[in-house]
Protein backbone atom coordinates (compact mmCIF):
# COMPACT_ATOMS: atom_id res chain seq x y z
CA UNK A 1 0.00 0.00 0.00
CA UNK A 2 1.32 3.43 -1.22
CA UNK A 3 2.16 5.77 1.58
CA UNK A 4 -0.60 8.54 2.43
CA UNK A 5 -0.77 12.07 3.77
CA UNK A 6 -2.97 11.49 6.83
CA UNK A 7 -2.30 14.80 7.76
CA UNK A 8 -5.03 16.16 4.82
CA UNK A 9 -7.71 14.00 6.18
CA UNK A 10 -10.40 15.54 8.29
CA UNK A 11 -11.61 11.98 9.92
CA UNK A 12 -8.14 10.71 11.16
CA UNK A 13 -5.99 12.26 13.95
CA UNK A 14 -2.05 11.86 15.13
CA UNK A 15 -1.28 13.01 18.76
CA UNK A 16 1.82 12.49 20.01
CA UNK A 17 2.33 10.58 23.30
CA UNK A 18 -1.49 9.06 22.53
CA UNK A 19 -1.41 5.88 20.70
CA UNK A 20 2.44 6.18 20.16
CA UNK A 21 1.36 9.11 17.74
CA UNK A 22 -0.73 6.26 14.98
CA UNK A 23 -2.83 7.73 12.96
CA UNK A 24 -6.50 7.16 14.17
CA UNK A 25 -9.79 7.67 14.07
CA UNK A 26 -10.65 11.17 14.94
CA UNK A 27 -12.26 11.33 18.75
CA UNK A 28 -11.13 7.48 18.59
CA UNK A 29 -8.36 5.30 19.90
CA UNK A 30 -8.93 3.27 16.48
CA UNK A 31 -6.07 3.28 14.74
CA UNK A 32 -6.36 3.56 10.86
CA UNK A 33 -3.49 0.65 10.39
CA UNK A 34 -5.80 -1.82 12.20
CA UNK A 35 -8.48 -0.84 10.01
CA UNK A 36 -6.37 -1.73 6.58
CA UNK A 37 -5.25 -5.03 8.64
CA UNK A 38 -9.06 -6.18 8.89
CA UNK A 39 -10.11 -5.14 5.37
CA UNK A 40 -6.72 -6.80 3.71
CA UNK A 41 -7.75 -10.19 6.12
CA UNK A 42 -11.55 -10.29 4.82
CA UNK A 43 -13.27 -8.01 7.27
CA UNK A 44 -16.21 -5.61 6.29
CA UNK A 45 -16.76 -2.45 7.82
CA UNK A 46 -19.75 -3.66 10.00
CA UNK A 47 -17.02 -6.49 11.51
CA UNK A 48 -14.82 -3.78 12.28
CA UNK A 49 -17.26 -1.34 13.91
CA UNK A 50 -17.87 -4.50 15.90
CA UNK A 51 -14.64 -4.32 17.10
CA UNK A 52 -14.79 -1.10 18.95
CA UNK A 53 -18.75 -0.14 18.47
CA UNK A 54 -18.91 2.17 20.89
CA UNK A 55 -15.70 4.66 19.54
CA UNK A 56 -16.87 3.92 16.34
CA UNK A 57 -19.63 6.65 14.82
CA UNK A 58 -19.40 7.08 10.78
CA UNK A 59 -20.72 9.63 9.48
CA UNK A 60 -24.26 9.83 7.30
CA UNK A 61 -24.44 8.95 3.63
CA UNK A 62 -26.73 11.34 2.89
């Protein structure tokens, strides 16, 4: 997988000294690695929000 600028996404957040600085989720402890991880090993995103349901919120469709 290609390297990405994180830092131009609105969803994801890096804090250093949280997480060991990973790139996560934003308001999460999710980290955006794991996420890859579970999509490259079969997971869909309803298995992953089952992971962590309740630091999970995606937002609308609409």
């Amino acid at each position: 997988m290609a390297n990405l600028d994180w830092s131009q996404c609105p969803a994801v957040e890096s804090i250093p000294g949280k997480g060991s600085g990973a790139w996560v989720l934003r308001g999460t402890r999710m980290p955006v690695a794991a996420i890859f991880e579970n999509i490259e090993a079969g997971a869909n995103i309803d298995d992953i929000i089952s992971l962590k349901p309740d630091r999970v919120v995606l937002p609308s469709r609409s």
